[in-house]
Protein backbone atom coordinates (compact mmCIF):
# COMPACT_ATOMS: atom_id res chain seq x y z
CA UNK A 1 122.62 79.83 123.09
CA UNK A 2 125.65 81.67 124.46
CA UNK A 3 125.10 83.67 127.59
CA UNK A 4 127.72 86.27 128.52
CA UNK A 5 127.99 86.88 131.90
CA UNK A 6 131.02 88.35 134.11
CA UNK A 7 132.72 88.09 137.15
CA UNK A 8 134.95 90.84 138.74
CA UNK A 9 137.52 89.70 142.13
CA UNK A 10 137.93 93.01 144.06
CA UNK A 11 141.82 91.84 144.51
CA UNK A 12 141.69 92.05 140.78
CA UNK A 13 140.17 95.27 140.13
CA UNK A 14 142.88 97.04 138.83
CA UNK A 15 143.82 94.68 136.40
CA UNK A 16 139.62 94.83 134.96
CA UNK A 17 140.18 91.45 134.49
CA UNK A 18 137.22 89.69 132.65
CA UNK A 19 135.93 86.12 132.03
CA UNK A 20 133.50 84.89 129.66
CA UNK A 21 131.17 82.20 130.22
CA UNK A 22 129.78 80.40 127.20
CA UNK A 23 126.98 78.19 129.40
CA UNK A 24 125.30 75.31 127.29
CA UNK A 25 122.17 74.93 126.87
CA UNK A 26 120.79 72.82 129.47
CA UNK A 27 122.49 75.25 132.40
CA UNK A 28 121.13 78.23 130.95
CA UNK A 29 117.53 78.06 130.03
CA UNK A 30 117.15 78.88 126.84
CA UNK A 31 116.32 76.49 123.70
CA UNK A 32 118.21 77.01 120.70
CA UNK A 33 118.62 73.71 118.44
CA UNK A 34 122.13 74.61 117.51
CA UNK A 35 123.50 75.01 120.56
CA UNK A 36 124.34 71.84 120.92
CA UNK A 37 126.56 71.48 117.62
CA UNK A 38 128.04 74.99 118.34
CA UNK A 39 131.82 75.30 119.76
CA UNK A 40 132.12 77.67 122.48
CA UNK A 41 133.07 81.39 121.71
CA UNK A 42 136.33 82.51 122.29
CA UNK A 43 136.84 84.39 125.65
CA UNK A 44 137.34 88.34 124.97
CA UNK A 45 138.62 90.36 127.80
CA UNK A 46 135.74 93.31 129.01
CA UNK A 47 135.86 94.95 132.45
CA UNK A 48 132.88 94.73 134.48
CA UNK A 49 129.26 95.80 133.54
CA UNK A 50 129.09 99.39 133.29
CA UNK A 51 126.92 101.49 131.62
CA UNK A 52 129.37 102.75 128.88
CA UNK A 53 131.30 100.79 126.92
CA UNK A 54 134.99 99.73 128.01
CA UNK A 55 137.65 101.59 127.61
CA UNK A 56 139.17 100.29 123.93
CA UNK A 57 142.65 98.82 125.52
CA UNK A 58 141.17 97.21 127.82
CA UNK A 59 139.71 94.74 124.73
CA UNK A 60 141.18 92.32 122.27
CA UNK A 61 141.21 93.39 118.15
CA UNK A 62 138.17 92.05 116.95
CA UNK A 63 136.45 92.53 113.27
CA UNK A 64 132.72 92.90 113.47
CA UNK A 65 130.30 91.69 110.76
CA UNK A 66 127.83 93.25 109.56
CA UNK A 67 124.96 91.35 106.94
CA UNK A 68 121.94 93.49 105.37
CA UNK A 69 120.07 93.11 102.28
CA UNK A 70 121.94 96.01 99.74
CA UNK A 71 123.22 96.85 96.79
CA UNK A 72 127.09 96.87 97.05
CA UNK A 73 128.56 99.87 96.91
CA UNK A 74 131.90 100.73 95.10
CA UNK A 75 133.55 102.78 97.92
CA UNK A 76 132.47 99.98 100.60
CA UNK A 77 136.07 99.51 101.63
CA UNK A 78 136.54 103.24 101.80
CA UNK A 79 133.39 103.67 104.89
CA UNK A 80 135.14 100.14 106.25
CA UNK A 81 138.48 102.35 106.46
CA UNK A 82 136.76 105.59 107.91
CA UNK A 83 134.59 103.37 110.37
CA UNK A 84 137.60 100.91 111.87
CA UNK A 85 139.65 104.67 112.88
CA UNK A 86 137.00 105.46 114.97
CA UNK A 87 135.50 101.62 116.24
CA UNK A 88 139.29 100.86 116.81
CA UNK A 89 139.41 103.77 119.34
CA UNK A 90 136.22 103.39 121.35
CA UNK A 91 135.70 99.34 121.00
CA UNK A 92 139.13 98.29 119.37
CA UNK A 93 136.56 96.69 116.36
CA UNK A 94 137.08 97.12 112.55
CA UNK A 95 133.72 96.42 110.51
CA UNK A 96 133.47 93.90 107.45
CA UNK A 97 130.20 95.33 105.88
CA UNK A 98 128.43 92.29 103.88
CA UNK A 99 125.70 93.34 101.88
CA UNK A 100 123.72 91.01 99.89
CA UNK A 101 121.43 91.72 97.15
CA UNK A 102 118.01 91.88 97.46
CA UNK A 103 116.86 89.66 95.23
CA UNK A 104 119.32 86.92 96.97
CA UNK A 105 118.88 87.72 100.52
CA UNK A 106 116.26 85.29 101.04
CA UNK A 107 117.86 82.74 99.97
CA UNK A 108 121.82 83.32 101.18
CA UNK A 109 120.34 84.40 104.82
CA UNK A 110 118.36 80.62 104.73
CA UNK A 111 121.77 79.52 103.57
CA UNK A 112 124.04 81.30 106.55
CA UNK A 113 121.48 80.10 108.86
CA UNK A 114 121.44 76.19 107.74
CA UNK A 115 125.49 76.32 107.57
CA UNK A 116 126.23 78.28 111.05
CA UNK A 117 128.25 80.49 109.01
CA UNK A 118 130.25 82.96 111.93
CA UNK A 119 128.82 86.40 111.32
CA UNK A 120 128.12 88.88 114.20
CA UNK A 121 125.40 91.20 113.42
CA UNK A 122 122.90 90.65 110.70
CA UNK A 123 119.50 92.16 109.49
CA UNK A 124 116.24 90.87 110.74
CA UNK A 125 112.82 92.51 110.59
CA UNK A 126 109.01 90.90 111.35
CA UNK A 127 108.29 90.43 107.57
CA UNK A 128 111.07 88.81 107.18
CA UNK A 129 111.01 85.40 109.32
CA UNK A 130 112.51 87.01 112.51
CA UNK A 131 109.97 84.83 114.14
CA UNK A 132 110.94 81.83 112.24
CA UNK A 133 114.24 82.24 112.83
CA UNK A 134 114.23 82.83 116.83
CA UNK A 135 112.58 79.61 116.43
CA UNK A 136 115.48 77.95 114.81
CA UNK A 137 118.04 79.33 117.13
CA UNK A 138 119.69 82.33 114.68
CA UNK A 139 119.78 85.16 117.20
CA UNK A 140 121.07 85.37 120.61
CA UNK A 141 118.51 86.36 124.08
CA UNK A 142 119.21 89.98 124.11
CA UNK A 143 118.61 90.81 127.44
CA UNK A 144 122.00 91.13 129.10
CA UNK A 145 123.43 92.28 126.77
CA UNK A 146 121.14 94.97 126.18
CA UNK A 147 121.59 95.64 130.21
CA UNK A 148 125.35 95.98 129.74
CA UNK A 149 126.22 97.70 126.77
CA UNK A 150 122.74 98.75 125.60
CA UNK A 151 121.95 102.18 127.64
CA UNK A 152 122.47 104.26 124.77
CA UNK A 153 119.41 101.85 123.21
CA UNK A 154 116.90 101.60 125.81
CA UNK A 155 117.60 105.65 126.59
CA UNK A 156 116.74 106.56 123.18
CA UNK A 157 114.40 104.21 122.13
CA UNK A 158 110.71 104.34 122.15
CA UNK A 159 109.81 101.42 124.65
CA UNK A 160 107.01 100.85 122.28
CA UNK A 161 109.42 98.92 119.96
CA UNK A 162 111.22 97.09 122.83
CA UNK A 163 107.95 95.64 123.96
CA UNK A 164 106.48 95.25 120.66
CA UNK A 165 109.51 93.33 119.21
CA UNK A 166 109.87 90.70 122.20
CA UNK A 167 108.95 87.03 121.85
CA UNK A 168 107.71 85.50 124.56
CA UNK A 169 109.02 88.01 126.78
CA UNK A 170 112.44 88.32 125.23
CA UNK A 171 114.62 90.58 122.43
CA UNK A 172 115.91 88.66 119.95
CA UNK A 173 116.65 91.89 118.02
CA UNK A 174 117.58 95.82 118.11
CA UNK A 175 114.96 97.82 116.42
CA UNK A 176 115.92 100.65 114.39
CA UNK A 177 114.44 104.18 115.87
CA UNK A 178 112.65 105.20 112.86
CA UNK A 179 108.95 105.58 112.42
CA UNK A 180 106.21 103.99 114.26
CA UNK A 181 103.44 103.98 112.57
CA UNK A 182 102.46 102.30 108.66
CA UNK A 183 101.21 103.38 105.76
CA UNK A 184 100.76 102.06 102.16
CA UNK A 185 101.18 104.21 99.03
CA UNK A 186 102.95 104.81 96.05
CA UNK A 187 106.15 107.25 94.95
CA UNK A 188 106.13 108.14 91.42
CA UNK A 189 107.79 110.40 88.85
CA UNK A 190 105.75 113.65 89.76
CA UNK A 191 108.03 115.33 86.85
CA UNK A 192 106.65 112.94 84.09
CA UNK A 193 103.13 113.80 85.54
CA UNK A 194 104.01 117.18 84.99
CA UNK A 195 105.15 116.77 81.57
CA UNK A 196 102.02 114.66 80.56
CA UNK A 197 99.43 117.00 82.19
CA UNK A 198 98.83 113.86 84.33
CA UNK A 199 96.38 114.91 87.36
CA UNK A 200 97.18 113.44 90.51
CA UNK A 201 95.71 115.22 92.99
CA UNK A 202 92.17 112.28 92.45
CA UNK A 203 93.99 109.32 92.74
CA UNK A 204 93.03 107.63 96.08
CA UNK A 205 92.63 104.24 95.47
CA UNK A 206 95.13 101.60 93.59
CA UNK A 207 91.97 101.61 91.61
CA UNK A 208 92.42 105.27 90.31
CA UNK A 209 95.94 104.30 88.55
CA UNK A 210 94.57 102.33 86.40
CA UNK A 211 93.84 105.33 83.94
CA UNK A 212 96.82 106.93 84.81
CA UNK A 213 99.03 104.06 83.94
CA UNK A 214 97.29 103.73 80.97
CA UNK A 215 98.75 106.95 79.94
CA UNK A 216 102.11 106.36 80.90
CA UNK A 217 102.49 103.20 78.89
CA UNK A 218 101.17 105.09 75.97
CA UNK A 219 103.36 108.22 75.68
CA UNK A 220 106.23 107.15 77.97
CA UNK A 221 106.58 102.89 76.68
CA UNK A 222 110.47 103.52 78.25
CA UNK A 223 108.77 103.85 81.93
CA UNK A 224 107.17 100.57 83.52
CA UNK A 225 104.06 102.06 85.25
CA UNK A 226 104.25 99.87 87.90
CA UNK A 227 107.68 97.82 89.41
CA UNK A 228 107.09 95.54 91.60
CA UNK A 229 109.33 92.47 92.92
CA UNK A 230 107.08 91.11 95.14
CA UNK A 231 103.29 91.20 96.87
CA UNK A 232 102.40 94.30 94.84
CA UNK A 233 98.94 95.40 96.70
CA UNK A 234 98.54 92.45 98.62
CA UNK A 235 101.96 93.42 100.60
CA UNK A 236 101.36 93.59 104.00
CA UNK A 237 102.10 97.68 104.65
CA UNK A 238 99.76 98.64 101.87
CA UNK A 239 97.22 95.73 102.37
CA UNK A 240 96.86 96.48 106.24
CA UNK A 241 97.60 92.72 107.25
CA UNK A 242 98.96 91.90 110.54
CA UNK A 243 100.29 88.36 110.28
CA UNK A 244 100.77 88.39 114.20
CA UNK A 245 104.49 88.83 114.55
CA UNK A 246 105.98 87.04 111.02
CA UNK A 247 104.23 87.57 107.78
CA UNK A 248 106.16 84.74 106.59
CA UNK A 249 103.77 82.35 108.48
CA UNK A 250 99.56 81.82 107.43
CA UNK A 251 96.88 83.68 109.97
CA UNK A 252 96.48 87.37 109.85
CA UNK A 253 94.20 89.72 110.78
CA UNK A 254 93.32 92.67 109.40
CA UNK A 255 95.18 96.02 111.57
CA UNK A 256 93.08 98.84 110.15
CA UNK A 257 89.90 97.23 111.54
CA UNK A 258 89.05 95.89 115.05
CA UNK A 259 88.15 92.25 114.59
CA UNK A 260 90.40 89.54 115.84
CA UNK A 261 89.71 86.36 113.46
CA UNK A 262 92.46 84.91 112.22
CA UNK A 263 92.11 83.91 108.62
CA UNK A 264 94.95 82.53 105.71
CA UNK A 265 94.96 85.95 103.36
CA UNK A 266 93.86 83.61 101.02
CA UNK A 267 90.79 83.54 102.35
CA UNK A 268 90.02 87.54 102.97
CA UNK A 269 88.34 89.34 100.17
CA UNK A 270 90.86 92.03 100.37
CA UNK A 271 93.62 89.63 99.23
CA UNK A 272 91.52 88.46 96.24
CA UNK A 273 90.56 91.70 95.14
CA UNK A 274 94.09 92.93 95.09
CA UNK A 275 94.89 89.74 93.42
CA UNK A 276 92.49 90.21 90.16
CA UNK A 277 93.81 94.08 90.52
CA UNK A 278 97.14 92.93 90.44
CA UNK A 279 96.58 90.54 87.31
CA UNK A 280 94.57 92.82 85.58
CA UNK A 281 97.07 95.62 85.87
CA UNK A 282 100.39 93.01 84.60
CA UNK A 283 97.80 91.83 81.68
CA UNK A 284 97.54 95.12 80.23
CA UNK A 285 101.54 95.84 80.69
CA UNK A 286 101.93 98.39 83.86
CA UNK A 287 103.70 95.67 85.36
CA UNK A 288 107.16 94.77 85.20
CA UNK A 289 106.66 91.03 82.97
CA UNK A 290 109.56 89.38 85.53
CA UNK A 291 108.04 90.75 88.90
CA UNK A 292 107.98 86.95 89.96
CA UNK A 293 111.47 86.05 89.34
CA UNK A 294 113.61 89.15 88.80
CA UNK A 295 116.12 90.00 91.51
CA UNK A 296 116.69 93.59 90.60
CA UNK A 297 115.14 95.24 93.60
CA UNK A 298 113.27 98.28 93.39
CA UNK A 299 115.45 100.97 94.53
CA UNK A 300 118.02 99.62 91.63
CA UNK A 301 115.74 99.88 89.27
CA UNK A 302 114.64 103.43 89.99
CA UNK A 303 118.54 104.11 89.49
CA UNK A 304 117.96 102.63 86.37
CA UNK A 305 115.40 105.21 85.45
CA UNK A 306 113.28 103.41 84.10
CA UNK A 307 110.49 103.45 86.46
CA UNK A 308 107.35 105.14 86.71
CA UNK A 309 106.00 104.30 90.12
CA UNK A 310 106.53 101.95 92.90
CA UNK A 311 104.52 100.42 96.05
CA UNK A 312 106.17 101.71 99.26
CA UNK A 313 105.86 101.66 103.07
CA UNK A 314 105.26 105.90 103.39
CA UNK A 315 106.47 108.13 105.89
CA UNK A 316 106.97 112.05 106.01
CA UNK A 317 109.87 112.66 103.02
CA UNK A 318 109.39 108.71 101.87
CA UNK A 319 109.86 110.37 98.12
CA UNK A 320 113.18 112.70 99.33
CA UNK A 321 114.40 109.95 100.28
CA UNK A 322 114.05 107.56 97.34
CA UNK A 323 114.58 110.11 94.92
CA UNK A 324 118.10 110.94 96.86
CA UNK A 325 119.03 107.40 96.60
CA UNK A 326 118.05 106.98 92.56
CA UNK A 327 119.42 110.47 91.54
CA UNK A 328 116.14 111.85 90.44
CA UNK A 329 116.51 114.44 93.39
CA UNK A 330 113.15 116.59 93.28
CA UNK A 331 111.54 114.52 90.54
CA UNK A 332 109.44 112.35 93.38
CA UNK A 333 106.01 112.29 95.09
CA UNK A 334 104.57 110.32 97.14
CA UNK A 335 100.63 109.56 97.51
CA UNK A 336 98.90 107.77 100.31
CA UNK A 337 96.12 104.83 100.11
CA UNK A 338 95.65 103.23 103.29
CA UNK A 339 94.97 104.05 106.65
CA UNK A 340 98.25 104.58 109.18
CA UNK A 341 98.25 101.95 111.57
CA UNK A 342 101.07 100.56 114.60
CA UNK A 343 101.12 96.82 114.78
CA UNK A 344 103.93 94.65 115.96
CA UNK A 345 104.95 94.22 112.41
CA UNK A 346 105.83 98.33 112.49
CA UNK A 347 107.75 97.96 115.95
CA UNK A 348 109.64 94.84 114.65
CA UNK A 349 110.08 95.77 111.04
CA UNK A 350 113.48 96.87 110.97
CA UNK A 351 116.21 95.23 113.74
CA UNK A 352 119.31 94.30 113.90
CA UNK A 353 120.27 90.67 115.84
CA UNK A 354 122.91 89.36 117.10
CA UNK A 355 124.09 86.04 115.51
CA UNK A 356 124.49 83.02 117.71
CA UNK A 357 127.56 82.26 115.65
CA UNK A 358 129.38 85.15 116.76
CA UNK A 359 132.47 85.12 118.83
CA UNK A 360 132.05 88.11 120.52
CA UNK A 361 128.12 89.40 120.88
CA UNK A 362 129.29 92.03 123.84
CA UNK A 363 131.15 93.36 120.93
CA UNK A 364 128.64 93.22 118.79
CA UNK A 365 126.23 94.76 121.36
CA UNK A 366 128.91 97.44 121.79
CA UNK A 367 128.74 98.14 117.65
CA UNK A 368 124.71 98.52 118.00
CA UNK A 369 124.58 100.60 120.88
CA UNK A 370 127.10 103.16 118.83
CA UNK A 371 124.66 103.51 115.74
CA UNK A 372 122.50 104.47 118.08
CA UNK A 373 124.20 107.10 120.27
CA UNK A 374 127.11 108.06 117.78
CA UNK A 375 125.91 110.66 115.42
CA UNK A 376 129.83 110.53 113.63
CA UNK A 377 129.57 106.53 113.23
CA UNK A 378 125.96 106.39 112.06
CA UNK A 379 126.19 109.07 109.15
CA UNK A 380 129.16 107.29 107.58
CA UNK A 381 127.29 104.42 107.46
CA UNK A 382 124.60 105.60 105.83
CA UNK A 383 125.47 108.53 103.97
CA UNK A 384 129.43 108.31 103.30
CA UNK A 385 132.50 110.88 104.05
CA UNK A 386 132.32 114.16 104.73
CA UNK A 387 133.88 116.10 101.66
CA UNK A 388 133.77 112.82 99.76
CA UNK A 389 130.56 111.85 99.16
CA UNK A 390 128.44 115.09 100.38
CA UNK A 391 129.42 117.83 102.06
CA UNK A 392 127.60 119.54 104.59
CA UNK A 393 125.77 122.65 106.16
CA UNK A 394 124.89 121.85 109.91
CA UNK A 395 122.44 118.92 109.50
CA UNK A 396 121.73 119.87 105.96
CA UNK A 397 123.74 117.57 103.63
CA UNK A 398 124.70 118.24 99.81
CA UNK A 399 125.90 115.57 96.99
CA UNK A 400 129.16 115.60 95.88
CA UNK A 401 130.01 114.02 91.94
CA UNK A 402 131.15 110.67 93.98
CA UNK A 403 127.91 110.28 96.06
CA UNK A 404 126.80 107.58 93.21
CA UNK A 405 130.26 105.41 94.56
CA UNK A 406 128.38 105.21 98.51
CA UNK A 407 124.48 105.81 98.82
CA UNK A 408 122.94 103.05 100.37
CA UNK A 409 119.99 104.20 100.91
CA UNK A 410 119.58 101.98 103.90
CA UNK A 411 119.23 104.19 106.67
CA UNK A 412 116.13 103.00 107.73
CA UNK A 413 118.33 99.69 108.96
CA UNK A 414 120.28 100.90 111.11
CA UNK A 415 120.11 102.40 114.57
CA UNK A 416 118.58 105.25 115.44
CA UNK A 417 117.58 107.74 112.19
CA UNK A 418 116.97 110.43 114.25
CA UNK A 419 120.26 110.98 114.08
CA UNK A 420 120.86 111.26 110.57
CA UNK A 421 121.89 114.08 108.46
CA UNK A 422 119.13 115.29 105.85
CA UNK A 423 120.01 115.72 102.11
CA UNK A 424 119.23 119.46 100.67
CA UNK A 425 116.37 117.73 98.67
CA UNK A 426 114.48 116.89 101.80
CA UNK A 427 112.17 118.91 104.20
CA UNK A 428 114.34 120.54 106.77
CA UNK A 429 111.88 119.34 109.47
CA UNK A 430 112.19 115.45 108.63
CA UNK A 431 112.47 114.54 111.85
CA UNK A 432 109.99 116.87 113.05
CA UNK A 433 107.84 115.57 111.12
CA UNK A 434 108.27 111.49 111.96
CA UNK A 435 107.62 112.39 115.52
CA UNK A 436 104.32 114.32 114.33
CA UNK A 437 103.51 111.07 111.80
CA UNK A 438 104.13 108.21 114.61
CA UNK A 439 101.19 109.82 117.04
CA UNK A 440 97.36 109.36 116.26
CA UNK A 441 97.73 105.56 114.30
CA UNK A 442 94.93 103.00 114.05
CA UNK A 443 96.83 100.49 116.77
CA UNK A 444 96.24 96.91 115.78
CA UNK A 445 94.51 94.56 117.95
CA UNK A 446 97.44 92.23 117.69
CA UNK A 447 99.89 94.92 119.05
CA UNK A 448 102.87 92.98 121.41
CA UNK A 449 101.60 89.31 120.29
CA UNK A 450 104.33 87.12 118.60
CA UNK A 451 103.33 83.66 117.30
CA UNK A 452 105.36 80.76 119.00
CA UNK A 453 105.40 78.41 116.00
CA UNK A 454 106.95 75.42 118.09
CA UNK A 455 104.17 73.94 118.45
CA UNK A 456 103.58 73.54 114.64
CA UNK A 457 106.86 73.49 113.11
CA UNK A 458 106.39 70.80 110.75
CA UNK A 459 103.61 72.48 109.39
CA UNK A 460 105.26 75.85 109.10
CA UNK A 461 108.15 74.48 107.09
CA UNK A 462 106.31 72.92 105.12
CA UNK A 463 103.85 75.42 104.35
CA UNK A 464 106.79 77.80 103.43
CA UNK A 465 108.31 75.80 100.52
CA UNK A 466 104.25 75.99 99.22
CA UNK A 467 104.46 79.49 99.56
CA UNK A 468 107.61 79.64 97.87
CA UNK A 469 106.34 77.61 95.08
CA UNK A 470 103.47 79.96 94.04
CA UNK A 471 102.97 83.38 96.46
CA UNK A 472 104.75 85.47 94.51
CA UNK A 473 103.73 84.80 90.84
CA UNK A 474 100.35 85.03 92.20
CA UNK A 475 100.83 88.17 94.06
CA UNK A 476 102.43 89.98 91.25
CA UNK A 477 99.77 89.48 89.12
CA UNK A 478 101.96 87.00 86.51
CA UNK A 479 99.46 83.60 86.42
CA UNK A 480 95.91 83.19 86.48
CA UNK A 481 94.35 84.20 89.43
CA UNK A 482 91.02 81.64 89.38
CA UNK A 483 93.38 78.42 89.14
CA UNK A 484 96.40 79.50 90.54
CA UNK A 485 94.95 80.53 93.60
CA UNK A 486 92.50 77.47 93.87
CA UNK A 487 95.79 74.99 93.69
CA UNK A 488 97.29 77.02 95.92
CA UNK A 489 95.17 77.07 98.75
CA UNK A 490 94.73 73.03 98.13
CA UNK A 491 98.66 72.87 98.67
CA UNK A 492 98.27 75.11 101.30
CA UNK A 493 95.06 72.85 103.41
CA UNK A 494 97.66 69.78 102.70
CA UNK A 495 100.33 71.23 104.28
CA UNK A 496 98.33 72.45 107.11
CA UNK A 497 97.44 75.81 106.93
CA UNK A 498 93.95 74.85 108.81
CA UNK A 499 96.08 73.47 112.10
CA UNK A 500 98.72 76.93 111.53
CA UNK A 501 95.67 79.09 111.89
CA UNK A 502 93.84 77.16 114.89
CA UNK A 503 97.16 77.52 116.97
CA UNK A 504 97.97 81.18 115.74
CA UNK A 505 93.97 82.05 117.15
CA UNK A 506 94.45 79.88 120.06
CA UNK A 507 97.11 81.85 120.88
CA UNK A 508 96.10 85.11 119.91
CA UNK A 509 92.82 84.18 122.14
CA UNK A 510 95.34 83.79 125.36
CA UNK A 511 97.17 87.25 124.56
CA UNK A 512 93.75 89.11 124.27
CA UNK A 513 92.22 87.14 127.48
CA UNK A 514 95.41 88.38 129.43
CA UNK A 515 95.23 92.29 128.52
């Protein structure tokens, strides 16, 4: 892995004259398989550690990359345009935003990974293999760089999620500033409720939809009651699993409760009573038919408008903010069904890394510490132009007839959303309220542990093409539950699950023993 570290010769002060020192990785410590078939970065000029960033002229032109899971957006070029006048004068950078679908990113970020494909800063979160891929080498040590050009970061930022997201002792990512704390729920069309004479206010339980959906497939067949694209119940935010620092690897525990067994899901009777939910509720149609192989993700689909309800990962204007994003602005509600809990899977679920690929991670350090400290750069990231694509009253954004050409709806990826603007449809006291909603959380007993999976590798990638081969049609309620699930665990015992889950508790065992 490439370390940057710099030198500064008082007879060359004036000049801020810097070198970069890409070490390999037997002189620096650090493990990364690909570091040995990885060509050294090109030297940028910086001037000495500081706690700002360098003045721009005293860098080299460099374009930034930036890879998240997104719809693309027609006026992507334009925000590229707006964002490289201002990078260019604080950290001479231009951007090249990359999103990639969501129903591809799993696949295309495997793919960038595998190929060493030369990208800068890309999207990484707990339930999304960070773990797995720190293990192969994907994403750079962050602690120096943090040190250098991070201040604006580690000021800001809870040090809850800085702990929380470590692995064995060290950042391999940036976590967003966003909300602490978890909870499972739905958002649904509150005005086709309304319509219907639908009453809401006794649903509690996935349970209690059934007779709701039952209505909305009758007298509104255009709405699917229920999309889903993935683990429907059994996700892990409305499920309460804590998979111990990657969901993406067997052994969890259960966050909303205090015992500390690790167990496959497979094996909990949460999971299978979600899973005959789940089934039940795609046999009688409230399901989307392709939840197992459709790539339209959710938030496309609700653009669509042809969805009644989704499963979503609440927090305080969780509805606002879907409903801004789908254009069904004040036609959302949300409800909650699960307990709010803070587990390392909350303080790691939305960061952004640093690619060991890229040819210039101070840079990239440099880009991250601005969306967290510029309140200009972050907004036109995630909302647009001023005048263009909403205009604005204070902090109190309104859309404009080309907000459909640039809304993301990704704010919760990047930086610090504390600084974002609020849309007219929202509560006024957003943030007030996401300060309010991360205190007084069921705290997980895994809190701070990461699984080290090197020391069953083979096992893990095996396991995951099992997974691949039958978790989601089984979690989306498309195949039998009885035999599908019975095969799948027998794939899962022969590809090891039972030795995954002995190391994960051995493990787990150590962290507890050591608090």
């Amino acid at each position: 892995m490439k370390q940057v570290k710099q030198k500064t010769s008082m007879l060359l002060l004036m000049m801020m004259t810097i070198v970069l020192i890409v070490s390999g990785c037997s002189g620096n410590g650090n493990k990364n398989n690909a570091e040995a078939t990885k060509e050294p970065a090109a030297a940028t000029e910086k001037p000495a550690a500081t706690e700002e960033e360098p003045p721009a002229n005293e860098l080299k032109p460099y374009q930034l990359s930036l890879v998240y899971p997104g719809t693309p957006q027609t006026d992507e070029k334009k925000i590229e345009e707006a964002l490289n006048k201002i990078l260019t004068e604080k950290i001479n950078a231009t951007i090249d935003l990359r999103p990639i679908d969501w129903g591809a990113w799993d696949d295309k970020i495997n793919l960038m990974v595998a190929s060493q494909e030369e990208v800068d800063i890309v999207f990484t979160a707990q339930w999304n293999g960070h773990a797995k891929y720190v293990a192969k080498g994907a994403f750079l040590d962050l602690g120096e760089l943090l040190e250098q050009y991070g201040k604006g970061i580690t000021d800001s930022l809870d040090p809850a999620f800085i702990e929380g997201a470590k692995i064995n002792g060290k950042n391999y990512g940036v976590p967003t500033n966003k909300e602490l704390a978890a909870l499972g729920g739905i958002v649904y069309r509150k005005d086709v409720t309304d319509e219907l004479g639908i009453d809401m206010t006794n649903v509690k339980t996935p349970q209690d939809l059934d007779a709701v959906y039952a209505v909305i497939k009758a007298k509104r067949p255009d709405l699917t009651p229920l999309y889903t694209t993935g683990g429907a119940f059994n996700s892990h935010f409305f499920a309460n699993y804590d998979f111990l620092g990657d969901s993406t690897i067997p052994g969890a525990i259960l966050k909303d409760l205090d015992g500390t067994k690790v167990a496959a899901v497979e094996e909990i009777d949460r999971y299978k009573e979600f899973l005959n939910l789940t089934r039940d509720y795609f046999k009688k149609g409230y399901i989307n038919a392709d939840a197992a192989t459709t790539q339209v993700s959710s938030s496309d689909a609700w653009k669509a408008g042809t969805v009644f309800s989704t499963l979503e990962p609440l927090k305080p204007g969780k509805d606002a903010e879907v409903a801004s994003a789908a254009g069904l602005s004040g036609k959302l509600a949300q409800i909650s069904m699960s307990e709010k809990t803070v587990a390392t899977s909350e303080t790691a679920g939305s960061m952004l890394g640093v690619s060991f690929t890229s040819k210039d991670p101070a840079r990239a350090m440099m880009l991250i510490n601005l969306l967290h400290t510029d309140k200009e750069i972050n907004n036109i990231l995630n909302f647009g132009i001023e005048g263009d694509h909403f205009t604005r009253n204070g902090e109190i954004i309104t859309a404009t007839d080309n907000t459909a050409n640039y809304n993301p709806g990704s704010a919760w990826m990047f930086g610090n959303q504390f600084l974002n603007y609020v849309w007219d449809t929202e509560d006024p006291e957003k943030w007030a309220k996401f300060k309010e909603f991360n205190q007084n959380a069921k705290v997980s007993p895994g809190l701070g542990f990461v699984f080290d999976s090197e020391p069953v590798k083979a096992e893990v990638g095996a396991l995951a093409n099992v997974i691949r081969q039958y978790q989601r049609a089984l979690e989306t309620g498309s195949v039998d539950v009885d035999k599908t699930l019975a095969d799948y665990e027998k794939k899962l015992k022969d590809a090891g699950v039972e030795k995954v889950v002995a190391e994960k508790q051995k493990q787990f065992d150590a962290f507890l023993a050591s608090k």
